[in-house]
C-alpha atoms as a PDB file:
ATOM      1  CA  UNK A   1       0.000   0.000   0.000  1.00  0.00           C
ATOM      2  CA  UNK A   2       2.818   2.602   1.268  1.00  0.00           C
ATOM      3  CA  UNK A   3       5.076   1.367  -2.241  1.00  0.00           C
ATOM      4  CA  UNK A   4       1.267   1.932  -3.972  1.00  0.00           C
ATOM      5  CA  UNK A   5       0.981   6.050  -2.216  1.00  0.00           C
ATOM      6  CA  UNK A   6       4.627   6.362  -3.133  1.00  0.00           C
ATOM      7  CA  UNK A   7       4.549   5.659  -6.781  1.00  0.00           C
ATOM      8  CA  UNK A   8       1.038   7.508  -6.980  1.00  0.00           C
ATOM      9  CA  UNK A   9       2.764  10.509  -5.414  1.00  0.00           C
ATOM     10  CA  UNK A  10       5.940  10.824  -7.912  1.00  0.00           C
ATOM     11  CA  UNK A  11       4.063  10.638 -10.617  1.00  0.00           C
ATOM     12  CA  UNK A  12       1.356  13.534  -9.876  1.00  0.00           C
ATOM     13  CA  UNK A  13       4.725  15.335  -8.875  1.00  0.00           C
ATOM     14  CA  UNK A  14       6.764  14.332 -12.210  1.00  0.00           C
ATOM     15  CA  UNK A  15       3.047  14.991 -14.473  1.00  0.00           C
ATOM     16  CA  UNK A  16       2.950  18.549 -12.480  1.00  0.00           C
ATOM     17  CA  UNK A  17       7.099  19.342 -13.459  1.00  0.00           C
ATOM     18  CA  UNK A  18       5.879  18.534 -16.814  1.00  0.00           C
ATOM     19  CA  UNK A  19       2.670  20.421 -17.247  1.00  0.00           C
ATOM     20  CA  UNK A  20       4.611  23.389 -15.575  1.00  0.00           C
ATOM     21  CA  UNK A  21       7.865  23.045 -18.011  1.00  0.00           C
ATOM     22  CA  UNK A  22       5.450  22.596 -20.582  1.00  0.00           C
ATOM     23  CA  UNK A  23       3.429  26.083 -19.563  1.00  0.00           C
ATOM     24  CA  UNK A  24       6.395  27.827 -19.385  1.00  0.00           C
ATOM     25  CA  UNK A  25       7.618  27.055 -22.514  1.00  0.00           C
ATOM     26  CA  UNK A  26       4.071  28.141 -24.179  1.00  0.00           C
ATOM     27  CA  UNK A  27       3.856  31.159 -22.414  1.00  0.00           C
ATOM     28  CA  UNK A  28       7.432  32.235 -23.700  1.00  0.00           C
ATOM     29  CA  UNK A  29       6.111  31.261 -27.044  1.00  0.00           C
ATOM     30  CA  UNK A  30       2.879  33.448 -26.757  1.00  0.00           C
ATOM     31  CA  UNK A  31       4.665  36.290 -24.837  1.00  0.00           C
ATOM     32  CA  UNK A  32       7.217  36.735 -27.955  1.00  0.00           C
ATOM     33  CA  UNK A  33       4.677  35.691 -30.693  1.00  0.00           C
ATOM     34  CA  UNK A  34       1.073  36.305 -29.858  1.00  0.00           C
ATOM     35  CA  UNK A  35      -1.027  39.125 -30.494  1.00  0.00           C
ATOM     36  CA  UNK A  36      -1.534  41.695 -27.839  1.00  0.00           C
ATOM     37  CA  UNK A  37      -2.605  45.455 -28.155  1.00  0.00           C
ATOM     38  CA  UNK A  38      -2.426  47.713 -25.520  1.00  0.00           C
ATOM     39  CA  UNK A  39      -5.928  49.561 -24.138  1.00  0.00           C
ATOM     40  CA  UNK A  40      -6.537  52.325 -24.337  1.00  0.00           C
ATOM     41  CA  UNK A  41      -4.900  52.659 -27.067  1.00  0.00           C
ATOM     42  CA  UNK A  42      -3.730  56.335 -26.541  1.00  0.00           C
ATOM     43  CA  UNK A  43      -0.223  57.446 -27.773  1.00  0.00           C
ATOM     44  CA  UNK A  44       1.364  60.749 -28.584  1.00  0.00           C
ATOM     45  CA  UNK A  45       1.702  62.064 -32.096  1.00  0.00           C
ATOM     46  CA  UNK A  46       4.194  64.469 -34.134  1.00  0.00           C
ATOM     47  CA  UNK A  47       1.328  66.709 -32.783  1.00  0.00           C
ATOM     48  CA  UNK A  48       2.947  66.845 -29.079  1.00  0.00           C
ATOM     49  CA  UNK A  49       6.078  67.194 -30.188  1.00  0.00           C
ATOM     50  CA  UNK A  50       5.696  69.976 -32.972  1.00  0.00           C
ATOM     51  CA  UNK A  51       6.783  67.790 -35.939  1.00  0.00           C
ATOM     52  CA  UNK A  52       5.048  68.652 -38.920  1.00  0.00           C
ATOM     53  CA  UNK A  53       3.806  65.240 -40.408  1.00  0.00           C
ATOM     54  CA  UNK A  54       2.081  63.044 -42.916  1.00  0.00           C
ATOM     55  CA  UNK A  55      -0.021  60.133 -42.038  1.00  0.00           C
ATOM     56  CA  UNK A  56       1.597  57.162 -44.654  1.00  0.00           C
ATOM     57  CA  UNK A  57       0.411  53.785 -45.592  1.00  0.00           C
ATOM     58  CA  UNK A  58       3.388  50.545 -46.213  1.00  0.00           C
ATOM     59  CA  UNK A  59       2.272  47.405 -47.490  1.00  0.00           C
ATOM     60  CA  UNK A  60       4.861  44.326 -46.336  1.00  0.00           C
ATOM     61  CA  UNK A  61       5.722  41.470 -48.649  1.00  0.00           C
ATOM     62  CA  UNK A  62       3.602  39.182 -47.066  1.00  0.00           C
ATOM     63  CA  UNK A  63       0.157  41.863 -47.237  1.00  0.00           C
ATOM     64  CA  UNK A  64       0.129  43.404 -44.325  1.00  0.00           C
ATOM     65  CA  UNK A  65      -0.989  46.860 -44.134  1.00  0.00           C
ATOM     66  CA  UNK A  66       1.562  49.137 -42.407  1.00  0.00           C
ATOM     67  CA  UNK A  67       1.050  52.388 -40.500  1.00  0.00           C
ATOM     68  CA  UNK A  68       4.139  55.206 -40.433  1.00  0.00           C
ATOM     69  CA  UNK A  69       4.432  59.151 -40.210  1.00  0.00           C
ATOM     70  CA  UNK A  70       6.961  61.044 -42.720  1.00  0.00           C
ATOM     71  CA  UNK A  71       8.272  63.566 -41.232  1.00  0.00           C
ATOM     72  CA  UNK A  72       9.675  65.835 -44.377  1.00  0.00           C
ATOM     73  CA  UNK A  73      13.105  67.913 -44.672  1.00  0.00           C
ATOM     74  CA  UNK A  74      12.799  69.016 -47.824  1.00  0.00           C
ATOM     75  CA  UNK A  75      16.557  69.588 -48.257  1.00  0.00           C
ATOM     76  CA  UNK A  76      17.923  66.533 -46.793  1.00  0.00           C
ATOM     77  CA  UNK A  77      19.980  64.095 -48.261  1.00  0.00           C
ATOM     78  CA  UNK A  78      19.364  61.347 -45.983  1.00  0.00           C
ATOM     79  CA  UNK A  79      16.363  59.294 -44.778  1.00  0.00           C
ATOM     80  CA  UNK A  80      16.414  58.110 -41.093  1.00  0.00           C
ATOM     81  CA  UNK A  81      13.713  54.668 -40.796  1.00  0.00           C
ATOM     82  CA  UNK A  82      12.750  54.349 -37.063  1.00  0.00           C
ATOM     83  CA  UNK A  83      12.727  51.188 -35.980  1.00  0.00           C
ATOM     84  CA  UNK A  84      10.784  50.477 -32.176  1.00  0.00           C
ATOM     85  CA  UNK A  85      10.967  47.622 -30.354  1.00  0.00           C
ATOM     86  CA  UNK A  86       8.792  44.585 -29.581  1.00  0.00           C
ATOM     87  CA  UNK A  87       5.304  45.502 -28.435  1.00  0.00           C
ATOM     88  CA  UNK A  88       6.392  48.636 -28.908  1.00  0.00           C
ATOM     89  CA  UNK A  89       5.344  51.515 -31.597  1.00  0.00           C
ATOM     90  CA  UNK A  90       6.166  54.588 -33.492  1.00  0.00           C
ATOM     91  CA  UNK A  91       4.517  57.048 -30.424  1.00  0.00           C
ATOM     92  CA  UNK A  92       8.263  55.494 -29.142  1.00  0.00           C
ATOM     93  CA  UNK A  93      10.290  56.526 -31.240  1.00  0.00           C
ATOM     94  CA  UNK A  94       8.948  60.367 -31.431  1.00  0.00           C
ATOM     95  CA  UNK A  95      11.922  61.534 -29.141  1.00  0.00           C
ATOM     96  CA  UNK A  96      14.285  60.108 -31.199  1.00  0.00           C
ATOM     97  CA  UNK A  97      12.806  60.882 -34.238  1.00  0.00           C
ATOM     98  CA  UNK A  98      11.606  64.664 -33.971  1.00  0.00           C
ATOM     99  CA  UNK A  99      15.052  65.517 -32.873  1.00  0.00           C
ATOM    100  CA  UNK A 100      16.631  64.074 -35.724  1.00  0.00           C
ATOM    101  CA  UNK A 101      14.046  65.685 -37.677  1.00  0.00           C
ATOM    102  CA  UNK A 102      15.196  68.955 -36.664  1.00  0.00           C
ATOM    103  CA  UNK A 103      18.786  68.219 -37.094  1.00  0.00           C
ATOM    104  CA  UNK A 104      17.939  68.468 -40.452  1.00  0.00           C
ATOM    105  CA  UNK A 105      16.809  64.553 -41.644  1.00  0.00           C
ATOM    106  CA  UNK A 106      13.894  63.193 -43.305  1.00  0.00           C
ATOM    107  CA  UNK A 107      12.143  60.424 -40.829  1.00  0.00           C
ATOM    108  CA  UNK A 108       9.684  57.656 -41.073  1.00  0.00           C
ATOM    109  CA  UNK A 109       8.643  56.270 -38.072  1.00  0.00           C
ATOM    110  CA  UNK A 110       6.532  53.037 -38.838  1.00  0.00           C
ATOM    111  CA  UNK A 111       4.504  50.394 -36.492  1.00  0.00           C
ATOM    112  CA  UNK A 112       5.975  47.049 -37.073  1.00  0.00           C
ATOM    113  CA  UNK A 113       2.883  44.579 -37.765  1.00  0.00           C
ATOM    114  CA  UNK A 114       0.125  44.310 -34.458  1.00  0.00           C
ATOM    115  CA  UNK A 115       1.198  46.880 -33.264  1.00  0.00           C
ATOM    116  CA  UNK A 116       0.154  50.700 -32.646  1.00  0.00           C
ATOM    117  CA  UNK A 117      -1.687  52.300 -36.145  1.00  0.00           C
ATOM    118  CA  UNK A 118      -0.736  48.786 -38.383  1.00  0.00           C
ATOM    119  CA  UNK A 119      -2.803  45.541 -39.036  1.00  0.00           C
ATOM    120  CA  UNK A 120      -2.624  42.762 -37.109  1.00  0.00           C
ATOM    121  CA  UNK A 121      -0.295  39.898 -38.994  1.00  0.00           C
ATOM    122  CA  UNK A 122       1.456  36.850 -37.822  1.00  0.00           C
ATOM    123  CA  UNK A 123       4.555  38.758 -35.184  1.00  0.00           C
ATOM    124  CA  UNK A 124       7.374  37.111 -33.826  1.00  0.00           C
ATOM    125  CA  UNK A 125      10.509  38.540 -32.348  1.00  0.00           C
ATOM    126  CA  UNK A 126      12.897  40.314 -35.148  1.00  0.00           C
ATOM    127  CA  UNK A 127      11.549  37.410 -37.639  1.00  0.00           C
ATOM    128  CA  UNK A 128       8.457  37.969 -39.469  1.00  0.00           C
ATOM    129  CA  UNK A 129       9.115  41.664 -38.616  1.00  0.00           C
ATOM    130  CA  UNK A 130      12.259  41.803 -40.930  1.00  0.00           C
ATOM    131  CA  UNK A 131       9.747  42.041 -44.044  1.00  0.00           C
ATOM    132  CA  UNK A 132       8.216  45.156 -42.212  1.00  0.00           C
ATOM    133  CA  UNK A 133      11.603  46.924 -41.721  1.00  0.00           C
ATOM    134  CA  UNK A 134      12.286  46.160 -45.894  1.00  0.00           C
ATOM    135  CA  UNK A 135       8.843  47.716 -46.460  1.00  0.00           C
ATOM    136  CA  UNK A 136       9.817  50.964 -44.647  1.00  0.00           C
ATOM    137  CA  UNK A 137      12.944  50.877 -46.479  1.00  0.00           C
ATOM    138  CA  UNK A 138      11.509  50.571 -49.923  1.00  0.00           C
ATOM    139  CA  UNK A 139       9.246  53.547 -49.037  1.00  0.00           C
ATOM    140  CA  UNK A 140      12.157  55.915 -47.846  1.00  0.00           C
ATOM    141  CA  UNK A 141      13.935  55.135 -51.685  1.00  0.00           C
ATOM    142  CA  UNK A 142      10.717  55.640 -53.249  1.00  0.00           C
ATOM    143  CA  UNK A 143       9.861  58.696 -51.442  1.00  0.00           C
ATOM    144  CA  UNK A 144      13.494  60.120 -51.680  1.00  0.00           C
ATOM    145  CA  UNK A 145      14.962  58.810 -54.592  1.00  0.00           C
ATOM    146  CA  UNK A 146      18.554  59.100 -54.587  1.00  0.00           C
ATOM    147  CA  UNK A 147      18.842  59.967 -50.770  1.00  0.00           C
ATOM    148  CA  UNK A 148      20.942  57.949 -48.249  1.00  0.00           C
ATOM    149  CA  UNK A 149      18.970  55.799 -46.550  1.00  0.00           C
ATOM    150  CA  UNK A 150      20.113  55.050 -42.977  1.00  0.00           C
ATOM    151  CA  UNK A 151      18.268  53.196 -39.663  1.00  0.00           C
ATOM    152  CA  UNK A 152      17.988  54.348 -36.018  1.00  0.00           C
ATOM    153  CA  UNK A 153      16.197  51.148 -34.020  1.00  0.00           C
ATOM    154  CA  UNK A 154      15.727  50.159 -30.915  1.00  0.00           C
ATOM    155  CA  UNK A 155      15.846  46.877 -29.225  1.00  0.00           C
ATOM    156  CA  UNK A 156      13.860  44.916 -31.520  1.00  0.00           C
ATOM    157  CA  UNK A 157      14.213  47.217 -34.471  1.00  0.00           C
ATOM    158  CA  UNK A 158      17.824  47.266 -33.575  1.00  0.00           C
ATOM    159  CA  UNK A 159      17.967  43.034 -33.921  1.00  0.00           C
ATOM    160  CA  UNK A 160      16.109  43.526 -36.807  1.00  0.00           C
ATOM    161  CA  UNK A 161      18.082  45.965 -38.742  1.00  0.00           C
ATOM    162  CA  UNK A 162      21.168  43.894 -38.384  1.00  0.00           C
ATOM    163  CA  UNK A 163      19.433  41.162 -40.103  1.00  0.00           C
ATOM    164  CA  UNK A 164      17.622  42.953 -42.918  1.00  0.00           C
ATOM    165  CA  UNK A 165      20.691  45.138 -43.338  1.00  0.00           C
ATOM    166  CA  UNK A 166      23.026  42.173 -43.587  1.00  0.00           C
ATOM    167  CA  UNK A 167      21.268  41.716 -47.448  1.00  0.00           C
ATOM    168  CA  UNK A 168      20.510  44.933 -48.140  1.00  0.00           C
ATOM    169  CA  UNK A 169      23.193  47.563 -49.446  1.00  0.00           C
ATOM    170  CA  UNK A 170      20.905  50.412 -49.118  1.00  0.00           C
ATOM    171  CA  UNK A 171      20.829  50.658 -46.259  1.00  0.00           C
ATOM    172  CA  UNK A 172      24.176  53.443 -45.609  1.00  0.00           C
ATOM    173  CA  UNK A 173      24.830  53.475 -41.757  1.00  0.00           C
ATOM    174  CA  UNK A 174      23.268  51.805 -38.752  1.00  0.00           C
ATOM    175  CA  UNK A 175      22.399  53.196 -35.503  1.00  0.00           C
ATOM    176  CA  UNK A 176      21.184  50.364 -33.152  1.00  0.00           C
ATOM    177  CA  UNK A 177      20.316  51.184 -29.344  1.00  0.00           C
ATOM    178  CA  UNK A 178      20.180  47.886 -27.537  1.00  0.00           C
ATOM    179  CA  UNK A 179      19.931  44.995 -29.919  1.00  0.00           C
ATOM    180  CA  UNK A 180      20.297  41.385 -28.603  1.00  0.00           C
ATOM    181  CA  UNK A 181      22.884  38.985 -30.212  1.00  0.00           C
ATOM    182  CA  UNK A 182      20.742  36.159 -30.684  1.00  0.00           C
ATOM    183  CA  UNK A 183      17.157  35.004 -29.863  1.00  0.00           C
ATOM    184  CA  UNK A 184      17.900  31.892 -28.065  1.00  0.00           C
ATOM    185  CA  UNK A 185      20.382  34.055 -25.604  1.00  0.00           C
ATOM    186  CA  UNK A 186      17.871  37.121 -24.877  1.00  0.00           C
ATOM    187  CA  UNK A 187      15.262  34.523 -24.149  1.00  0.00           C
ATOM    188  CA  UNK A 188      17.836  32.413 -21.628  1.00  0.00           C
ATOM    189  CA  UNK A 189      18.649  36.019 -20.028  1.00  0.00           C
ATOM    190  CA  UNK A 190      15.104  36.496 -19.490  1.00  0.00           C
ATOM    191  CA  UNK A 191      14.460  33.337 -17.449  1.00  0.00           C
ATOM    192  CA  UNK A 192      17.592  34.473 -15.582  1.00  0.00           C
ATOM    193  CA  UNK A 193      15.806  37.614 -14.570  1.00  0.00           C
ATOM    194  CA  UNK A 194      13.303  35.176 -12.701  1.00  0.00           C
ATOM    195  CA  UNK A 195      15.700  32.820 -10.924  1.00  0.00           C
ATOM    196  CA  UNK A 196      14.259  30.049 -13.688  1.00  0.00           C
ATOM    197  CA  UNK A 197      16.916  28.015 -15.340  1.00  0.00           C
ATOM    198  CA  UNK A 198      17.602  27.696 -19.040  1.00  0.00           C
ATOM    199  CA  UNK A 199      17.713  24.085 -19.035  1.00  0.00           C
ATOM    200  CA  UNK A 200      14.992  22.229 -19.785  1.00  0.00           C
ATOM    201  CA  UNK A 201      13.306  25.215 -20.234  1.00  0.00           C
ATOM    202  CA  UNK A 202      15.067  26.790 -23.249  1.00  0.00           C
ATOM    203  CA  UNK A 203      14.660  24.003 -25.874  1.00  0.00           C
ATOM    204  CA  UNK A 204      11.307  23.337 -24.717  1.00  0.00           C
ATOM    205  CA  UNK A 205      10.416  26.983 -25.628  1.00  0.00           C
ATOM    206  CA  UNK A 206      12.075  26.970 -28.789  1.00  0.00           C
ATOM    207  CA  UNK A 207       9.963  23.555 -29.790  1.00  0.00           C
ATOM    208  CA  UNK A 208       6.956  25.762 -29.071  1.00  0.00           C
ATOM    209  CA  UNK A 209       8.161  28.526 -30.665  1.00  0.00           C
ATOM    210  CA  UNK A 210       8.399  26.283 -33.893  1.00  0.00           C
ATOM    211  CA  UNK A 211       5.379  24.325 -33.726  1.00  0.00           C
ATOM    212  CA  UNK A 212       3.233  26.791 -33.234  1.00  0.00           C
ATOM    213  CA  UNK A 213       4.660  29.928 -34.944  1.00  0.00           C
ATOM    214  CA  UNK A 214       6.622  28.221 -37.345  1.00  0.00           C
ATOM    215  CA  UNK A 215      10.371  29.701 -36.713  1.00  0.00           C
ATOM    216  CA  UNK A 216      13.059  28.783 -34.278  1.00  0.00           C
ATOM    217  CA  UNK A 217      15.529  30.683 -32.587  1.00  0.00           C
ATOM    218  CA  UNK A 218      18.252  29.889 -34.719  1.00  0.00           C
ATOM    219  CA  UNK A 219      16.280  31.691 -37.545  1.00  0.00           C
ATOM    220  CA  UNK A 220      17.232  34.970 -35.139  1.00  0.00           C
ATOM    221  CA  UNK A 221      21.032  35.108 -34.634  1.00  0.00           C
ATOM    222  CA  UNK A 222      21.862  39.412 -35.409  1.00  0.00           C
ATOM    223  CA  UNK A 223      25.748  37.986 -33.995  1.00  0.00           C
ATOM    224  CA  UNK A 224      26.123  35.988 -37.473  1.00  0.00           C
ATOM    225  CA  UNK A 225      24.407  38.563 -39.681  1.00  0.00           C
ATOM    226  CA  UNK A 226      26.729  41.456 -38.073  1.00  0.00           C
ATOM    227  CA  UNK A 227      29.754  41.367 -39.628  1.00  0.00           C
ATOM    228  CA  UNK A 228      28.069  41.494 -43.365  1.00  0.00           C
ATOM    229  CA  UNK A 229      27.187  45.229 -42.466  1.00  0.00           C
ATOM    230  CA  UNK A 230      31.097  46.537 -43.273  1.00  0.00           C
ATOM    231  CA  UNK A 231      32.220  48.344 -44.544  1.00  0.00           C
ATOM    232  CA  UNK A 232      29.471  50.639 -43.583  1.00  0.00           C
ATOM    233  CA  UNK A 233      29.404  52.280 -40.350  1.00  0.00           C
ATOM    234  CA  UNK A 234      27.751  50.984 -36.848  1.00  0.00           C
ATOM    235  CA  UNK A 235      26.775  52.587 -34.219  1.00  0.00           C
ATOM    236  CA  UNK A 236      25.972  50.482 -30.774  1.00  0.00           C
ATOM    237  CA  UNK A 237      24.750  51.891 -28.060  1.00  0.00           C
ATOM    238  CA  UNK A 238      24.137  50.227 -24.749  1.00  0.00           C
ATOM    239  CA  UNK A 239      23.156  50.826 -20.629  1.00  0.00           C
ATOM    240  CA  UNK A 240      25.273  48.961 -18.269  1.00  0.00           C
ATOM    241  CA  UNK A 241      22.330  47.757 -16.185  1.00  0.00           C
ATOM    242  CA  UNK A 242      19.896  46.556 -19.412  1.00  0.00           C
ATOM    243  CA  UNK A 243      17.863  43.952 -17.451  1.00  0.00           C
ATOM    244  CA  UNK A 244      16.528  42.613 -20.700  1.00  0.00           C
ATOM    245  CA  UNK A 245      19.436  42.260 -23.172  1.00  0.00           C
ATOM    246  CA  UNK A 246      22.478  42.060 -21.491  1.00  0.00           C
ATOM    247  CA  UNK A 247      25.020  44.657 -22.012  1.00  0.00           C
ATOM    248  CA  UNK A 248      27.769  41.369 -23.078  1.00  0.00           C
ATOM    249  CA  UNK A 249      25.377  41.498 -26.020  1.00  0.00           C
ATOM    250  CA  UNK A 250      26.615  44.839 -26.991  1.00  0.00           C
ATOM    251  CA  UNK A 251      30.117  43.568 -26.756  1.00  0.00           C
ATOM    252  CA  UNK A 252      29.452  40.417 -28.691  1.00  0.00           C
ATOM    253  CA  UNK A 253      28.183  42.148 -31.645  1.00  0.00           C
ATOM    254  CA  UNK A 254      30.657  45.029 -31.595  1.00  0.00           C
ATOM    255  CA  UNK A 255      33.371  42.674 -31.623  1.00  0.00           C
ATOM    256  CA  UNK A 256      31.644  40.704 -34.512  1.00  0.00           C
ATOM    257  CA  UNK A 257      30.961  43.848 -36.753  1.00  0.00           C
ATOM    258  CA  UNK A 258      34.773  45.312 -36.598  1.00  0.00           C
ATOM    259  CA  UNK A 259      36.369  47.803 -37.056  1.00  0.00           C
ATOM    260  CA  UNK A 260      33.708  49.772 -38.540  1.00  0.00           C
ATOM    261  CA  UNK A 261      31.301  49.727 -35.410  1.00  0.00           C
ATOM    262  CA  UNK A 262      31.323  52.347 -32.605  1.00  0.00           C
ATOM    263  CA  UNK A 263      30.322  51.020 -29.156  1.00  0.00           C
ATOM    264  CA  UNK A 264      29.136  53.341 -26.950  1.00  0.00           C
ATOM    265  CA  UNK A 265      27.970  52.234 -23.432  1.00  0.00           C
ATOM    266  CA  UNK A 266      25.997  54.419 -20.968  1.00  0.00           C
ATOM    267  CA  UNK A 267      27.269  53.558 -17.451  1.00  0.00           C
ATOM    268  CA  UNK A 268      24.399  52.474 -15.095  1.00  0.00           C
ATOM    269  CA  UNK A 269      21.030  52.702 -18.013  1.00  0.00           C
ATOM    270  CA  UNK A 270      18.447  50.446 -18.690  1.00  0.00           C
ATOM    271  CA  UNK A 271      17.272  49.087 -21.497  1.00  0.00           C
ATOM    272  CA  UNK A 272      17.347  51.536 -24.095  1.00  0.00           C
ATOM    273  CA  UNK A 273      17.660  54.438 -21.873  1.00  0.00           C
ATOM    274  CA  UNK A 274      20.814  56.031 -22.765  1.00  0.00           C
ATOM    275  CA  UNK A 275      18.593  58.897 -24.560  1.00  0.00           C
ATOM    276  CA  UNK A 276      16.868  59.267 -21.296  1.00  0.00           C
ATOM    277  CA  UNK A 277      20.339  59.977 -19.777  1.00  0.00           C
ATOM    278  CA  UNK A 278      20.895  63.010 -21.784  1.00  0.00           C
ATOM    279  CA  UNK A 279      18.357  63.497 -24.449  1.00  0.00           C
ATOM    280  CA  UNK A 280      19.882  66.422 -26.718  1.00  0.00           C
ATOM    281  CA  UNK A 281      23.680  64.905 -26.040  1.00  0.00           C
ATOM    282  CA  UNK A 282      22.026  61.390 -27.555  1.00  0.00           C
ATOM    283  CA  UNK A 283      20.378  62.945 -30.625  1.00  0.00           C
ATOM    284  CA  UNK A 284      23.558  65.032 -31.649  1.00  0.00           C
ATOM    285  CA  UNK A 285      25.530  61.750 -31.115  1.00  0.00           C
ATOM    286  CA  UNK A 286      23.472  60.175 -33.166  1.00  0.00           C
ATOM    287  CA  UNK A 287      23.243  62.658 -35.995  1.00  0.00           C
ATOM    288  CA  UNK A 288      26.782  63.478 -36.263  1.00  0.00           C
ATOM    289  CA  UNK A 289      27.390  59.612 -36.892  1.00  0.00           C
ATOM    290  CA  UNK A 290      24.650  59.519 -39.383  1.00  0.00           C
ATOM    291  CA  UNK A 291      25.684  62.585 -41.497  1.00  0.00           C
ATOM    292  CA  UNK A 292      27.057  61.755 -44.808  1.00  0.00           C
END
């Protein structure tokens, strides 16, 4: 009877570790993948920060309908495409974006795919989104023929801009705020962050991750795409105390680009908040390195 309880009991107790491995691993794959939209939906506009605008429509490869503002310089020789992060949107990059602006750039801030002013489309993390970035970046060179076209993104829209700019020579110069190296690493820092460990619980997220959205982490590696962006210039810029992409990220992908990147770190910031540090001292970084 006791061997009976005994056997009964390790086996609710294994069939409970693997329902909650199992949960964990699904609700990493929803967190990165599913749709979600913030309510209410309010955000700022160009209108809070004086920008004069245009409301602009993208269509990506696959047919989803894209949302961006254009924020016009009618002198400029170089486009700036904002790039936000996940489960972000364009309202984000507005700092950013009106100060270039008035350093003398043309802008388009976009909303990657389910997010902000865009349709909803199947989202991942710096995957599905890459056709999104391309779509903003066929705009600009449409828009501006003959311009320079360059890319400011954060987190996210960093990751992402190393891997669409890897095969795309238009794009001139990179300026990348807090990208992670690779998927599978950002994910394992994550679960670090809440004392849970990366084995079993890694691989078991990435087999969610590719049953049910069709991708796997090693689809998502910005560290291998890097060094393809020489000879043109990089600019990384990273906090010290980023609690969701390590700052050794920085340093891995700095090292991987060479000698053409510029690594700047901000000593004790957050994810993505060197601009918070010293907004007008981060926007005339940031445009001196993207002038032609």
């Amino acid at each position: 009877m006791r061997r009976r309880r005994l056997t009964t009991s390790l086996a609710t107790l294994a069939s409970g570790a693997a329902l909650g491995l199992l949960g964990v691993a699904g609700y990493t794959a929803w967190t990165l993948n599913g749709p979600r939209r913030p309510w209410p939906d309010y955000v700022f506009t160009p209108f809070e920060v004086r920008a004069d605008s245009e409301d602009v429509r993208l269509t990506s490869a696959d047919g989803v309908g894209l949302a961006g503002w254009w924020l016009d310089a009618p002198g400029s020789d170089t486009v700036v495409v904002c790039a936000h992060g996940h489960r972000g949107n364009k309202a984000d990059m507005l700092g950013i974006g009106s100060g270039l602006w008035r350093e003398g750039f043309s802008v388009l801030l976009f909303d990657f795919r389910g997010n902000g002013d865009s349709d909803d489309g199947p989202q991942s993390l710096a995957h599905r989104e890459q056709a999104d970035l391309r779509a903003a970046i066929d705009y600009a060179v449409e828009r501006r023929p003959g311009a320079r076209v360059v890319v400011m993104g954060f987190s996210m829209g960093a990751s992402t801009a190393i891997l669409v700019g890897a095969a795309d020579p238009r794009v001139a110069a990179f300026a990348l705020d807090s990208p992670f190296a690779t998927m599978g690493d950002v994910v394992a820092a994550n679960y670090r962050r809440y004392r849970l460990p990366s084995q079993p619980f890694l691989p078991l997220a990435d087999l969610a991750n590719r049953l049910r959205y069709g991708y796997s982490y090693a689809q998502v590696r910005p560290l291998d795409a890097i060094g393809s962006l020489a000879p043109r210039p990089v600019l990384l810029l990273h906090g010290t105390d980023d609690r969701v992409v390590p700052c050794s990220h920085a340093v891995e992908l700095a090292q991987a680009a060479g000698p053409t990147c510029e690594l700047v770190i901000f000593d004790g910031a957050d994810h993505c908040g060197g601009y918070f540090e010293d907004r007008q001292g981060y926007i005339d970084r940031v445009a001196r390195f993207l002038q032609p």
